[in-house]
Structures are given as structure tokens and as C-alpha cells.
Protein backbone atom coordinates (compact mmCIF):
# COMPACT_ATOMS: atom_id res chain seq x y z
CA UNK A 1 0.00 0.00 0.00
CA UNK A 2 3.39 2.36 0.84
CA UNK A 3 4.77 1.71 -2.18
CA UNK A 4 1.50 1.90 -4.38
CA UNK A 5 0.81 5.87 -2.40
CA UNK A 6 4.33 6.68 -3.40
CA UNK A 7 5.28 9.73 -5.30
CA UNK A 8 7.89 9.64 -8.11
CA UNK A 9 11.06 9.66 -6.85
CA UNK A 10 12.72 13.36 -7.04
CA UNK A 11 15.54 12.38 -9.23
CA UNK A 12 13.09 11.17 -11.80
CA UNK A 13 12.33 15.17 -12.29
CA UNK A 14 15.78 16.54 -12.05
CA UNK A 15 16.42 15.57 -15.32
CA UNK A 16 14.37 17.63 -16.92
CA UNK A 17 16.63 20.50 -18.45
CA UNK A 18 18.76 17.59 -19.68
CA UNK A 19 15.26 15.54 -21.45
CA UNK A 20 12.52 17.62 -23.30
CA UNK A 21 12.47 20.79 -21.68
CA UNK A 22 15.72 21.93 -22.35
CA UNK A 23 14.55 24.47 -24.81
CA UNK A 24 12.42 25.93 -22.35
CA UNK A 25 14.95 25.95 -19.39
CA UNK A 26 17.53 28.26 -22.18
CA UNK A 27 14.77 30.02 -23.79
CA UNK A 28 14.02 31.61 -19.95
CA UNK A 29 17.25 31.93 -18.70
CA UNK A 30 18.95 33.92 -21.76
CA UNK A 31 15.74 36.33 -22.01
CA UNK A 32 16.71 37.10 -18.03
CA UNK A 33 20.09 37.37 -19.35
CA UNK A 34 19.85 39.81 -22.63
CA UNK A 35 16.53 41.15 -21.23
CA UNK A 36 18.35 42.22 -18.38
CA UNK A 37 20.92 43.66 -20.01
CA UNK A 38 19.65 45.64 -22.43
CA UNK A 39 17.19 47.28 -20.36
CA UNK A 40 20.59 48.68 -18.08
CA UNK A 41 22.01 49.85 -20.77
CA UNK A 42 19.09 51.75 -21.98
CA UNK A 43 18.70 52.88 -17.56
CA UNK A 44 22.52 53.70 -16.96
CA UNK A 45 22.86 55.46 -20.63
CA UNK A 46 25.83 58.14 -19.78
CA UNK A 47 27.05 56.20 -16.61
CA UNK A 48 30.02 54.22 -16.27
CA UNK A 49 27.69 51.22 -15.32
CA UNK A 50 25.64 51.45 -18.80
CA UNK A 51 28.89 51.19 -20.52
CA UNK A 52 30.04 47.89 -18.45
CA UNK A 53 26.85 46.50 -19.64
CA UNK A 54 27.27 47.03 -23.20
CA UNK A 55 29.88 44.50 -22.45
CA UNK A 56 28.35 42.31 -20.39
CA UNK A 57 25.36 42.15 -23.41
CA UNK A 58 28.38 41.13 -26.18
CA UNK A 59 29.74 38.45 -23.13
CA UNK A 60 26.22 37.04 -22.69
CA UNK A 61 25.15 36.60 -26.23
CA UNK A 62 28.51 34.87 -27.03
CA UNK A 63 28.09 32.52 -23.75
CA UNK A 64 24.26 32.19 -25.06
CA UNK A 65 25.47 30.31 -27.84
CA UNK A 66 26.69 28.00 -25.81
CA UNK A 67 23.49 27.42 -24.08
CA UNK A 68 21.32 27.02 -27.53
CA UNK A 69 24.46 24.67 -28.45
CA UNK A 70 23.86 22.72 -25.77
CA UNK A 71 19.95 22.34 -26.09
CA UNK A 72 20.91 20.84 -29.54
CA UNK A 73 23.10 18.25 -28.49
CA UNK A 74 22.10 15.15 -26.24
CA UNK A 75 23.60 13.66 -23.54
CA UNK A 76 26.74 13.85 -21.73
CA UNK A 77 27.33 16.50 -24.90
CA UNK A 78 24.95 18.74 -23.43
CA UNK A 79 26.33 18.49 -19.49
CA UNK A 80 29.93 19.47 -21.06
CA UNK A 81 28.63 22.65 -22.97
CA UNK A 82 26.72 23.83 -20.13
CA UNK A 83 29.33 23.50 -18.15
CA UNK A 84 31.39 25.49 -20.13
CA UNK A 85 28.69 27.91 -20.65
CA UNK A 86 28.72 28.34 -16.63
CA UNK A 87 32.26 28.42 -16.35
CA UNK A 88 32.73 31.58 -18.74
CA UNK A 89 29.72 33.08 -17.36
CA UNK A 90 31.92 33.42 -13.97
CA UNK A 91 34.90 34.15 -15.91
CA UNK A 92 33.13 37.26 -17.56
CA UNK A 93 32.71 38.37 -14.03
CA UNK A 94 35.86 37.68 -12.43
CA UNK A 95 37.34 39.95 -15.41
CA UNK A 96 34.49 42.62 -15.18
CA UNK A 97 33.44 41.22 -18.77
CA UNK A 98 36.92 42.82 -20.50
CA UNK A 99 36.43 42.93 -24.24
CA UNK A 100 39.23 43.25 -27.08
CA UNK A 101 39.43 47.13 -27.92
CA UNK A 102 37.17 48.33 -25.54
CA UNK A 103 38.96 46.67 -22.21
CA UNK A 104 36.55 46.76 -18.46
CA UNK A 105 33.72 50.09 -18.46
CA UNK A 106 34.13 49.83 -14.68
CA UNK A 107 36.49 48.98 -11.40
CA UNK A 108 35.40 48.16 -8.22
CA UNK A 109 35.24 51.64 -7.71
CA UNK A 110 32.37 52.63 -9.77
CA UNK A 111 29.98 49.55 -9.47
CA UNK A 112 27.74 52.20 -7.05
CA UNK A 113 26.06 49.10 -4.97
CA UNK A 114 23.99 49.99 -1.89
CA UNK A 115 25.70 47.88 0.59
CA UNK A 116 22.10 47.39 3.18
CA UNK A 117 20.74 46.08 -0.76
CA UNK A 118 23.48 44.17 -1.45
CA UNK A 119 23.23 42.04 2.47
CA UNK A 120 18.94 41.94 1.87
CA UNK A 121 19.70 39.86 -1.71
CA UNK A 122 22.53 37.51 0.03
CA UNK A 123 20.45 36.89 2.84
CA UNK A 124 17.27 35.75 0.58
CA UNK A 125 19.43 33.89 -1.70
CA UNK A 126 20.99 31.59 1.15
CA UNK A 127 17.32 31.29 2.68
CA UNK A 128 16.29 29.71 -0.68
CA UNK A 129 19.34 27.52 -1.18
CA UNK A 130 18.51 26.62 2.48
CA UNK A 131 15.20 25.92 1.85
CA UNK A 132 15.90 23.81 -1.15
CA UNK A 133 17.98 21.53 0.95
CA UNK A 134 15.25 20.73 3.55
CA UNK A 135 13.02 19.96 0.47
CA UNK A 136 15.87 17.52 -1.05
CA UNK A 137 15.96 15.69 2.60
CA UNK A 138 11.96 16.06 2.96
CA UNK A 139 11.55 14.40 -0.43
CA UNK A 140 14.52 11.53 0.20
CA UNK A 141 12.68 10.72 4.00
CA UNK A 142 9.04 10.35 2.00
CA UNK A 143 10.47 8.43 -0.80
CA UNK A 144 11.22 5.59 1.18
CA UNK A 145 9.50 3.24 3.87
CA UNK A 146 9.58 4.12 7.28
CA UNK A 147 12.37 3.21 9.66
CA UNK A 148 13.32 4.67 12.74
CA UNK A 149 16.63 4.67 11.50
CA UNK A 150 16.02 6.70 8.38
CA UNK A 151 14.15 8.80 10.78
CA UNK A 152 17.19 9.78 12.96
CA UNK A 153 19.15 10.20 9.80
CA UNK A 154 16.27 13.18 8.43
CA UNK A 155 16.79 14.82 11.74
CA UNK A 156 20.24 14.77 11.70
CA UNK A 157 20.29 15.98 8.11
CA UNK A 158 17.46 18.94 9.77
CA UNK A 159 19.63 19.79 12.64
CA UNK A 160 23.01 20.56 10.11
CA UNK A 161 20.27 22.64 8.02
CA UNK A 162 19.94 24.77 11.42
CA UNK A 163 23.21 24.66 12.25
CA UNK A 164 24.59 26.29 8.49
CA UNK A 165 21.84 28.91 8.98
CA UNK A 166 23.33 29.68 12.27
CA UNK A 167 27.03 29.75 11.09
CA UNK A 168 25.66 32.08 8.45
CA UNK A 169 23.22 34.58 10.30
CA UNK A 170 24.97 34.70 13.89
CA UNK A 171 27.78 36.10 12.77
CA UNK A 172 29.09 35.91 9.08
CA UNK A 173 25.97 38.29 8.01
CA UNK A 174 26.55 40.76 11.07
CA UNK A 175 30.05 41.35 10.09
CA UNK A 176 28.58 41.68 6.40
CA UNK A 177 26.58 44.54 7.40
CA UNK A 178 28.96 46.32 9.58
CA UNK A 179 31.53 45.83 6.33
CA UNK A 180 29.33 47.13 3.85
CA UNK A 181 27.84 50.17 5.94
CA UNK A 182 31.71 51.54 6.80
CA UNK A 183 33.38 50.84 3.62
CA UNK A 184 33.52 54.36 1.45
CA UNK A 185 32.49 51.63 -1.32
CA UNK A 186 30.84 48.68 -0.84
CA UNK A 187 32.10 46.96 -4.52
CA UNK A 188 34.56 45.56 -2.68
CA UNK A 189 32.56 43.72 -0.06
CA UNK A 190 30.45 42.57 -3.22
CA UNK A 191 33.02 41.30 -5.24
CA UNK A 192 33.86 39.05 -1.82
CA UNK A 193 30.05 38.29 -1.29
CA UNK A 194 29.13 37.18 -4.23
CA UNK A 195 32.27 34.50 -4.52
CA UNK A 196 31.60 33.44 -1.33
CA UNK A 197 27.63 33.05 -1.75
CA UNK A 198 28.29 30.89 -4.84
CA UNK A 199 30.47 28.71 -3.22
CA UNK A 200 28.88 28.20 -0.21
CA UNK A 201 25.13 27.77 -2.35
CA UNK A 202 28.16 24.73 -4.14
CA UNK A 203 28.37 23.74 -0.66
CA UNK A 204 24.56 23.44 0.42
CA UNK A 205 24.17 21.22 -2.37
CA UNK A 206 26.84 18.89 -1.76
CA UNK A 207 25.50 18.78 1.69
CA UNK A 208 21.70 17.62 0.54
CA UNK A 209 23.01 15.39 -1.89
CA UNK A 210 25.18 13.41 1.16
CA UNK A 211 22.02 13.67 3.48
CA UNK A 212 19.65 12.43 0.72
CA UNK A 213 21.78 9.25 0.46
CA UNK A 214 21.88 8.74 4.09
CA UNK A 215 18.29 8.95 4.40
CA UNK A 216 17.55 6.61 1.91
CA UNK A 217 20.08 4.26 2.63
CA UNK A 218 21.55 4.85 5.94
CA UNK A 219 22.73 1.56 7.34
CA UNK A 220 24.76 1.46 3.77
CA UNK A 221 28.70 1.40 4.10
CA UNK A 222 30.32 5.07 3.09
CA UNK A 223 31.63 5.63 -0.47
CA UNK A 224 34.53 7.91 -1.28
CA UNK A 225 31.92 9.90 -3.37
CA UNK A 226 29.59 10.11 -0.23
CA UNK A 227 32.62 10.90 1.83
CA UNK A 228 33.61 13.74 -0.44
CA UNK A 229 29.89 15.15 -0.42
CA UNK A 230 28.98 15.00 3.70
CA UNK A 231 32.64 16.21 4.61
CA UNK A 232 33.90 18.19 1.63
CA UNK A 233 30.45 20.20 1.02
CA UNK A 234 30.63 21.60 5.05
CA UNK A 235 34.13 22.19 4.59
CA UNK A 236 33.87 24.75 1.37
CA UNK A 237 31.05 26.34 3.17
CA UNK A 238 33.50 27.19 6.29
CA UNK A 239 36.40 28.02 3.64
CA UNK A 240 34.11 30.62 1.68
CA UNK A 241 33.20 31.98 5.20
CA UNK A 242 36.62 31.89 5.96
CA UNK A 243 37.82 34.05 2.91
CA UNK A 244 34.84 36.58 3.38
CA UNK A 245 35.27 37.16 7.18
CA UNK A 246 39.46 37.29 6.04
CA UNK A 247 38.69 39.99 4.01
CA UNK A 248 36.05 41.82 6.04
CA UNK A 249 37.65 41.68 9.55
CA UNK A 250 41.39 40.81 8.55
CA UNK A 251 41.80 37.55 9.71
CA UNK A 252 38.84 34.65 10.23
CA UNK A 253 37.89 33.78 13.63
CA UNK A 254 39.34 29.96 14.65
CA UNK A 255 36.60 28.21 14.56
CA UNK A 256 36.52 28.17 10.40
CA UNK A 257 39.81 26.61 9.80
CA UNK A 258 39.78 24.27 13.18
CA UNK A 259 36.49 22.86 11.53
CA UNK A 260 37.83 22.04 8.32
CA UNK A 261 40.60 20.47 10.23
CA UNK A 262 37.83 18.70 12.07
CA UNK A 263 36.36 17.69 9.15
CA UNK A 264 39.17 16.50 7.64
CA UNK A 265 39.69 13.62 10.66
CA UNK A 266 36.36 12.88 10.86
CA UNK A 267 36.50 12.11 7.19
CA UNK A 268 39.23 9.56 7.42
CA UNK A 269 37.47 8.33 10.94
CA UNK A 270 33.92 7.30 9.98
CA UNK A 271 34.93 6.11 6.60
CA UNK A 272 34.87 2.05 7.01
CA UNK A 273 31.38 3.40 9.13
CA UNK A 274 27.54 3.70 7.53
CA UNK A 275 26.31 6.80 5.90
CA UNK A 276 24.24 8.06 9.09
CA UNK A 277 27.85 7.88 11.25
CA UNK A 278 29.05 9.72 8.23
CA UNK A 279 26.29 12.78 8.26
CA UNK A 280 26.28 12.59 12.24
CA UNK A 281 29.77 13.69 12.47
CA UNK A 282 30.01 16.46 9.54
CA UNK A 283 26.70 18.22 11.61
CA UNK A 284 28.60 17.91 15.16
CA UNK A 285 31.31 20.13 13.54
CA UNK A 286 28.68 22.25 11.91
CA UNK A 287 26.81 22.46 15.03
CA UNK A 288 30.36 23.39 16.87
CA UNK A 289 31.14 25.97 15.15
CA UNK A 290 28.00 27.59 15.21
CA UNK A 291 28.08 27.49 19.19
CA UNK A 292 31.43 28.52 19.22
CA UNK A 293 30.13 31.68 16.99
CA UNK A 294 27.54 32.36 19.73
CA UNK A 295 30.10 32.15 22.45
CA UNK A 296 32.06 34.83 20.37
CA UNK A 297 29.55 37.17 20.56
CA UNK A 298 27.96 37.12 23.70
């Protein structure tokens, strides 16, 4: 009767962009992309800013041919031009989309963010990626018969949810603020911000993907690739914390790098162990160093 009730498993879906909707998932994203675009250039016409997206317009329709390329092809075809596609889209932006003959519009200097704007669209974007994660583990828990034991492993996946929230939000976002209200500009603190969200939204994924596994198999012996999810996802999200709090308070408080050290030992420890010994000790560190943040600042 279970089984009959069930909805389709999750990863049955996620394959959609790569099966018949790929049109549709390109389509969307490059009108956001051009549309985008073109309407700043038309807003910031006479400002350094319309300028830099003049180039940004001639990066994205290049990269955009990637994107169609890959709706053509099939396959693995299709996961290799994408990923090309999203490696030069951060590559325009780590260069400030440079073009032959007409070099960068604008520095750091002259991006004119609002730095209370800039904190209100990092904060919503981790609260999604957060949110998306305790959908991944919701959707792994109902997939699957019940078992007490794939019940402790959905509340230990939960309580590493609360604890990366807390890591993020107890301190990381305070010292955001404080960094982007005294700094003459705040381009800077973007520039670190926006590095740091992407790889820590890297991160939360790795993270679901390791507590999806242990919730639907959590009695199952570790595999390196598990391993490298549960331990290796928490520890990028403390090293892009690490790099942003470097560069915002001039060094990063202890608790970042003794984590990943953490991490690291626990890794080698619990790997002859099951999957829910595996997620159990990457949250204990998680959950550490989130008290250890509330210690700090009480």
C-alpha cells in the first residue's frame, strides 16, 4: 500500500533540463540574461555602469550560444557545454566582462552598490538555497519506507540545516553589514560576497546530496563519493566563510579553519562506518562551530 501511495522519486524530475524541456529551461534563462541587459544599458545610458553593460550584453550573447548549443546536443554533450557555458559566465565576471578594444567600463570603484541592498539579496538567496535543501531531505525521508533509523538520519540531516543557517546569520551576516555600511564603497565587499555566496550555495548542495543518500540508505557502508559530499560540502562552506570574514575583519575567527581540520579527521574516521555515522559527524562540527560563533559574541 506504501509503495503503491508513493510519489515519483525526485531524481526522476531533475532531469528535466537535460530531457525535453531543455529548450524551455535556455529560452528563460537567456531572455533574463539579454533582457536584463539591455534594459541597463538603456537605464545607466551616460554612466560608467551602462557602458560595463554594453559588455556584459556582447559576453552574454557569445556565452548564449553555448546554451542554444547545448539544447541541440544530447547527452553527456549537453552536461559538457553547459558546463562550459557556466564556467565563462563566472569568468566574464571575475574579469568585469573585458572585451578586445574596448577593455573593463568599470572597477570596483564605480559599481555604485547599496551595501544594506546588497546584504537583503545575500540573505534571501541563502534562505532559498537553504530551503531547497530541507526539500531535497523532505523528499529523500518520503520516498522511502519508514524506519526509525532513516528517521534519525532526516533529523540529523534537519539539525546541520539549522546549524549552516546559524554559522551564516549569527555572525558571518553581522560582520557583512557592519563591512558594507563603513566601507567608502561597498564593490569591494560585493566582489567578496558574491564568490563566497556561490560557493557556499556549491556547498549546500553537496550537503543535501550526502544527506539524501543517508536517508535513503543509511545503514549502507560510506563511499569515497559520499565521503567527499557529507565532509567536503561543510568544509567549502566554512572556507568561503573563511575568505569573506578574512577579508572583512582581517583575519577569520578559529573556529573556520579548526572545523575544516575537524572535518578532515572525521573524514578519514567514519569512513569504514555507515552513511548516518558519516552525516552525524560532519553536523557535530557544523553544530560546533555555530556554538562557538555564539560564544564569540555574547
Amino acid at each position: 500500500m506504501l509503495s503503491a501511495r508513493r510519489a515519483p522519486h525526485p531524481r526522476s524530475t531533475r532531469t528535466d533540463a537535460f530531457d525535453g524541456r531543455a529548450w524551455l529551461f535556455v529560452t528563460g534563462y537567456l531572455l533574463l540574461q539579454l533582457g536584463r541587459s539591455s534594459f541597463l544599458i538603456v537605464a545607466l545610458r551616460g554612466r560608467p555602469l551602462g557602458e560595463h553593460f554594453v559588455n556584459d550584453l556582447v559576453w552574454e550573447l557569445v556565452i548564449g550560444a553555448l546554451w542554444v548549443a547545448g539544447a541541440i546536443a544530447d547527452g553527456d554533450w549537453r552536461l559538457v557545454l553547459w558546463g562550459i557555458a557556466v564556467a565563462a559566465s563566472h569568468a566574464g565576471a571575475w574579469a568585469l566582462h573585458w572585451l578586445p578594444g574596448r577593455g573593463r567600463a568599470i572597477d570596483l570603484g564605480h559599481t555604485e552598490i547599496a551595501g544594506g541592498h546588497l546584504i537583503e539579496r545575500f540573505r534571501l538567496f541563502f534562505i532559498i538555497a537553504l530551503g531547497e535543501t530541507v526539500l531535497t531531505t523532505g523528499n529523500a525521508f518520503t520516498d522511502e519506507p519508514f524506519e526509525l533509523e532513516r528517521l534519525l538520519a532526516l533529523a540529523i540531516g534537519f539539525t546541520g540545516t539549522v546549524a549552516l543557517w546559524w554559522c551564516y546569520f549569527q555572525r558571518a551576516e553581522e560582520v557583512g553589514v557592519e563591512a558594507a555600511e563603513a566601507a567608502e564603497d561597498a564593490g569591494a565587499v560585493g566582489w567578496w560576497g558574491t564568490w563566497t555566496l556561490t560557493l557556499m550555495v556549491l556547498a549546500l548542495i553537496a550537503i543535501a546530496v550526502g544527506d539524501e543518500l543517508a536517508i535513503a540508505h543509511p545503514g549502507d557502508d560510506a563511499t569515497l563519493g559520499f565521503t567527499i559530499l557529507t565532509f567536503g560540502g561543510p568544509a567549502l562552506f566554512l572556507v568561503a566563510q573563511m575568505f569573506f570574514l578574512r577579508e572583512a575583519l582581517g583575519r577569520p575567527p578559529r573556529s573556520r579553519p579548526l572545523g575544516v581540520a575537524a572535518l578532515a579527521i572525521l573524514a578519514a574516521a567514519t569512513s569504514p562506518l555507515t552513511l548516518l555515522a558519516g552525516i552525524a559527524a560532519s553536523t557535530a562540527v557544523l553544530v560546533a562551530v555555530a556554538v562557538a560563533d555564539t560564544v564569540a559574541t555574547t
